[in-house]
Protein backbone atom coordinates (compact mmCIF):
# COMPACT_ATOMS: atom_id res chain seq x y z
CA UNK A 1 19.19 1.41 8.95
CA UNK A 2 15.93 3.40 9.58
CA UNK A 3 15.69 6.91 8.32
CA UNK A 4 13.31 9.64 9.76
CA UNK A 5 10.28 10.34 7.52
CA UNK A 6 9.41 14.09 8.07
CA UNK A 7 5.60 14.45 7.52
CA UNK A 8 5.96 16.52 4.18
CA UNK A 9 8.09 13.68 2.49
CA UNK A 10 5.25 11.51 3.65
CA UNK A 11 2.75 13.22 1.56
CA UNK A 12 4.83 14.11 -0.98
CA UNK A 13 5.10 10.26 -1.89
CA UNK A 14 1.65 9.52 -1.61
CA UNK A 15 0.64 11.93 -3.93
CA UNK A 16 3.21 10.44 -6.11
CA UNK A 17 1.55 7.13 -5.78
CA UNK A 18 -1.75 8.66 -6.25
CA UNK A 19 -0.43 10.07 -9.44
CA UNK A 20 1.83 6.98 -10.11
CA UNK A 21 -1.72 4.92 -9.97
CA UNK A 22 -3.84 7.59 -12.31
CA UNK A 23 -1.64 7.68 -14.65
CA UNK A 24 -1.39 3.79 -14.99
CA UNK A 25 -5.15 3.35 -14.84
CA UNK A 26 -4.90 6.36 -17.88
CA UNK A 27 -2.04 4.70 -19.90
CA UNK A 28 -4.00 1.14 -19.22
CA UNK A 29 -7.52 2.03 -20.32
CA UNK A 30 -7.07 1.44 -23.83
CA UNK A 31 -5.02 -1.90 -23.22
CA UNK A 32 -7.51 -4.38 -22.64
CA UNK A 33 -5.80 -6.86 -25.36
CA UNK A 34 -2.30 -7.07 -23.54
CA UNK A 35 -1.84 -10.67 -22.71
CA UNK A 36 1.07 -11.23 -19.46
CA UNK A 37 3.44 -14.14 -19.26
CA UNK A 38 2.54 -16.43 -16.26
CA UNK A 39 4.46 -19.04 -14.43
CA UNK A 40 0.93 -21.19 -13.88
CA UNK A 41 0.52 -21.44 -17.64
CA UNK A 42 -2.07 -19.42 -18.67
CA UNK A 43 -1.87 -15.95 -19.80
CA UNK A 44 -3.16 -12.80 -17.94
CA UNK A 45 -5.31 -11.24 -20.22
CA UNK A 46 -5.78 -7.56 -18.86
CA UNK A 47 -10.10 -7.63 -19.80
CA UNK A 48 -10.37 -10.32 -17.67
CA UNK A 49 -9.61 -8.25 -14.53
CA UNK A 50 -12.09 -5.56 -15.62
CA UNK A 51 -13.75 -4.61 -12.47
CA UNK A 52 -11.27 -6.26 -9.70
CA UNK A 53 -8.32 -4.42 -8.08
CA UNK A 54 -5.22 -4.83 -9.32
CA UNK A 55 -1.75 -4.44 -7.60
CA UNK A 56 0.67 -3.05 -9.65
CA UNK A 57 4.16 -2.75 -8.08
CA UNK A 58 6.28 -0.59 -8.70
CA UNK A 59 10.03 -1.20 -8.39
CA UNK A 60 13.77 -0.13 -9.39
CA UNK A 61 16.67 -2.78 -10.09
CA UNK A 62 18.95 0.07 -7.88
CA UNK A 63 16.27 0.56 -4.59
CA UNK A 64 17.96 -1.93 -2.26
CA UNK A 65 14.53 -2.26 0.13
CA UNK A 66 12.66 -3.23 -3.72
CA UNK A 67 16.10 -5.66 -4.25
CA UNK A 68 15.13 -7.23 -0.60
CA UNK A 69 11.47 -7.74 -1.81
CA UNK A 70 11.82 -9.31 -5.11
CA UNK A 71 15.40 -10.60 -4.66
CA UNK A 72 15.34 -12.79 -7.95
């Protein structure tokens, strides 16, 4: 089912994923250490993807489109 998206709601979430993003890269900044579990074996080591974009996905266990994305 497709709902209408009026042009205010439309902005009003991407300033929330501006904000969403600023904080992370805030809260993140001092976290160069923090090592990520991997299914290819290695761990992600956040310093090593100092200067590359990064993708961070947001999602909730109750947000059925997120569910249909990452179903496992």
């Amino acid at each position: 089912m497709q709902y209408p998206v009026t042009g205010f709601a439309l902005n009003t979430s991407r300033l929330a994923a501006i904000g969403c993003l600023f904080a992370t890269m805030v809260a993140l900044a001092g976290c160069s250490k923090i090592e990520l579990d991997r299914n290819e074996g290695a761990p992600l080591v956040w310093s090593d993807l100092r200067g590359q974009w990064v993708l961070v996905n947001y999602w909730a266990e109750w947000c059925k489109p997120c569910l249909k994305e990452f179903p496992n």
